[in-house]
C-alpha atoms as a PDB file:
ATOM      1  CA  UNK A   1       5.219 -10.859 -12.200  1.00  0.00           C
ATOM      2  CA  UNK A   2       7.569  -8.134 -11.096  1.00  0.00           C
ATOM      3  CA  UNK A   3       8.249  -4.657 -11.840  1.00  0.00           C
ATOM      4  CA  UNK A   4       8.602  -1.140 -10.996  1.00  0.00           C
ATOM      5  CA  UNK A   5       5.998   1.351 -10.326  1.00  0.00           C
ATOM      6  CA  UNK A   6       5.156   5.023 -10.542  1.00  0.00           C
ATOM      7  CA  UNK A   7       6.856   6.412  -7.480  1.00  0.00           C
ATOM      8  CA  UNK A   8       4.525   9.300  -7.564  1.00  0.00           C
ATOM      9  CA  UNK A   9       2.038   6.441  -6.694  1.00  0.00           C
ATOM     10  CA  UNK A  10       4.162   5.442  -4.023  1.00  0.00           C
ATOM     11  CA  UNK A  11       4.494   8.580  -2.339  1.00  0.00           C
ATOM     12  CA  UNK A  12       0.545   9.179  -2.708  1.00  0.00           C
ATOM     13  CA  UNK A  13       0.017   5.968  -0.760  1.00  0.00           C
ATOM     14  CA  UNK A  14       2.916   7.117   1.737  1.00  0.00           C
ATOM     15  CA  UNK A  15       0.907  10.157   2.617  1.00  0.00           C
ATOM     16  CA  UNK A  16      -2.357   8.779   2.892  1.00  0.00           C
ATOM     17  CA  UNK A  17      -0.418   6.066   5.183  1.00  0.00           C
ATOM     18  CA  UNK A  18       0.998   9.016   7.333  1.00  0.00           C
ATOM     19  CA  UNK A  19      -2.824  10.200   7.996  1.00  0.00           C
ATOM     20  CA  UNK A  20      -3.238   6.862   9.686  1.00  0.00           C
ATOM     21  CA  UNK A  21      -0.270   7.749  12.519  1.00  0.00           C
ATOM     22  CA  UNK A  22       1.382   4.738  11.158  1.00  0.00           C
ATOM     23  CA  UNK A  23       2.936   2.076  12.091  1.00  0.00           C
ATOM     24  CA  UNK A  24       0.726   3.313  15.321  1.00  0.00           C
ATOM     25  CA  UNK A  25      -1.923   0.190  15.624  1.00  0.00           C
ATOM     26  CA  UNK A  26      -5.145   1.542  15.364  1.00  0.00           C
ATOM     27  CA  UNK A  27      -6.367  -1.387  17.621  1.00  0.00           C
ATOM     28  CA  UNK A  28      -4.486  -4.265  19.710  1.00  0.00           C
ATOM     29  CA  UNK A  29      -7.436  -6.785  19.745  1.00  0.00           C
ATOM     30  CA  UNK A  30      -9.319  -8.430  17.274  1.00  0.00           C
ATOM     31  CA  UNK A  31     -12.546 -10.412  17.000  1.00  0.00           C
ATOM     32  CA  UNK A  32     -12.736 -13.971  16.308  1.00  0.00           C
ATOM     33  CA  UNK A  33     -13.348 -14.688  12.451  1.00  0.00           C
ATOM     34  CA  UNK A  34     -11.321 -11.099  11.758  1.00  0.00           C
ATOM     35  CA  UNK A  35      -9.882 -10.598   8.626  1.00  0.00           C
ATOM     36  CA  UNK A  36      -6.245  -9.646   9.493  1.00  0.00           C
ATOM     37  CA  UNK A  37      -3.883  -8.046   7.220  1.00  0.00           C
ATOM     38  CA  UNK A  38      -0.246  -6.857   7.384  1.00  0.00           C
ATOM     39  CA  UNK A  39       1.106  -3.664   6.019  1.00  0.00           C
ATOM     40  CA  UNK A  40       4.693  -2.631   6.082  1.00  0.00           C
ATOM     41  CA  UNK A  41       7.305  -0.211   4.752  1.00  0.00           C
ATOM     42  CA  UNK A  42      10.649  -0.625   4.446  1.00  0.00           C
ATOM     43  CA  UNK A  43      12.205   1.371   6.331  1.00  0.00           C
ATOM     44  CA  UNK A  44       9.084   2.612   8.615  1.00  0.00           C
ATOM     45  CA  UNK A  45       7.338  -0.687  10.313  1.00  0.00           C
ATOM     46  CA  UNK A  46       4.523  -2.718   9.968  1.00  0.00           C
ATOM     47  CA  UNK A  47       0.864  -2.684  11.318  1.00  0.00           C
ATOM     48  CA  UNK A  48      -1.426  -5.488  11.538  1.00  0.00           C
ATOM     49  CA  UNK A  49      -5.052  -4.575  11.275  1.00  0.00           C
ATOM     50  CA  UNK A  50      -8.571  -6.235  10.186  1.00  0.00           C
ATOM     51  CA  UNK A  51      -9.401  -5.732   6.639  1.00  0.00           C
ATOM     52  CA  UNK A  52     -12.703  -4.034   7.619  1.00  0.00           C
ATOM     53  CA  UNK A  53     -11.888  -1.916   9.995  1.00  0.00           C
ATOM     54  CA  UNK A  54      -8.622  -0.820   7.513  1.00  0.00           C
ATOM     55  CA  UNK A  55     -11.754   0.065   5.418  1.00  0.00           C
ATOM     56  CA  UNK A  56     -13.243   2.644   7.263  1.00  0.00           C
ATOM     57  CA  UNK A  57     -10.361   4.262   8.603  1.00  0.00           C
ATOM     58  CA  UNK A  58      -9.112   7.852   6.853  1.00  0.00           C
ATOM     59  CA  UNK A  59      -6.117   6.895   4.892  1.00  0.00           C
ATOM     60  CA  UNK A  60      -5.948   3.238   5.688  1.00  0.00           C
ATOM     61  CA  UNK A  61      -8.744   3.109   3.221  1.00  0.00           C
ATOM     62  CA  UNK A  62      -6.685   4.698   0.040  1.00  0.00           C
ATOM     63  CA  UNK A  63      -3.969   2.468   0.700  1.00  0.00           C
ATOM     64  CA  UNK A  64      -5.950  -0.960   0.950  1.00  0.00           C
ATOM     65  CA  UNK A  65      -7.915  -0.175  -1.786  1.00  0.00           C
ATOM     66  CA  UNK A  66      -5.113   1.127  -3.855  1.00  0.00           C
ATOM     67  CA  UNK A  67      -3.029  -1.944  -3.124  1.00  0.00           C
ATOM     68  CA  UNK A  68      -5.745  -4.600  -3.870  1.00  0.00           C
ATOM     69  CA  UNK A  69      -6.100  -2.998  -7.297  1.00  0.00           C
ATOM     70  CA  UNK A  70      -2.624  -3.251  -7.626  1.00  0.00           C
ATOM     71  CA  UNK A  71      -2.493  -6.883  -6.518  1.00  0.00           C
ATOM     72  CA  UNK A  72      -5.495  -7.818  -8.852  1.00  0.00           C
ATOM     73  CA  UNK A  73      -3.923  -5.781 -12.182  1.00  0.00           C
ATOM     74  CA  UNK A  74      -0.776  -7.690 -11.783  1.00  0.00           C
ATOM     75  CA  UNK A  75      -2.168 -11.586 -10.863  1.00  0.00           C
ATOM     76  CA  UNK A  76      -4.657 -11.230 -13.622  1.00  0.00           C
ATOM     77  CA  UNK A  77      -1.832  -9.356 -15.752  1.00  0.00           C
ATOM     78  CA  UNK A  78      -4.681  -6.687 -16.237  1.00  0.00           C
ATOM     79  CA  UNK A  79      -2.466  -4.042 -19.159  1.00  0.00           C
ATOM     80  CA  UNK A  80      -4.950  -1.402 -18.617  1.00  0.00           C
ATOM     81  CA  UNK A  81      -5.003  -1.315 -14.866  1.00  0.00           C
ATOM     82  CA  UNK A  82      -1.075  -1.586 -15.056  1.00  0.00           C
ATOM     83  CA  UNK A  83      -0.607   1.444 -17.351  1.00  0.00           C
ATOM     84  CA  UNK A  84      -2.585   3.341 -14.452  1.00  0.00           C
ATOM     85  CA  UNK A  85       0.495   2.543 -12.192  1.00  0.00           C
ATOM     86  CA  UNK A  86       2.888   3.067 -15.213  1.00  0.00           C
ATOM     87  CA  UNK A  87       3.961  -0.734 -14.500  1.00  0.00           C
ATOM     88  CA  UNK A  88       7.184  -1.352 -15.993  1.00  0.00           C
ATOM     89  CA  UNK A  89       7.697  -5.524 -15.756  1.00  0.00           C
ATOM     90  CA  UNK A  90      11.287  -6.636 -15.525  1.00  0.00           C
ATOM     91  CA  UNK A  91      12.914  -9.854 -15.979  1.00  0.00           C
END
């Protein structure tokens, strides 16, 4: 499914991003059995980070959570959660 978004939504998670000092890694090693995940912006970079630490980290934690319930609304085509983002599908 694709589509645009509210870009006030955008910007929100852009802010709580900048709280993080990204694209800044918050750590350079990871554990064995980590969960790693990769966020970018276009233009701004990318970090790659462990899910659970992303969790309980100030900003990090808006943005994964806020992106998850995006990614959930739109593979289970969820029209409520959608509306929330003021999803507009296209073609």
């Amino acid at each position: 499914m694709r589509g645009r978004v509210d870009p006030t939504r955008i910007e929100a998670l852009l802010v709580a991003l900048a709280r993080t000092g990204f694209p800044a890694a918050p750590q350079q090693t990871f554990l064995s059995g980590a969960s790693v995940i990769t966020r970018a912006v276009e233009p701004g970079g990318r970090v790659v980070i462990d899910h659970f630490v992303a969790l309980e980290l100030d900003g990090y934690l808006e943005v994964i959570r806020a992106l998850g319930d995006l990614n959930a609304a739109l593979r289970k085509r969820d029209d409520a959660a959608l509306t929330a983002w003021r999803f507009t599908p296209r073609a």
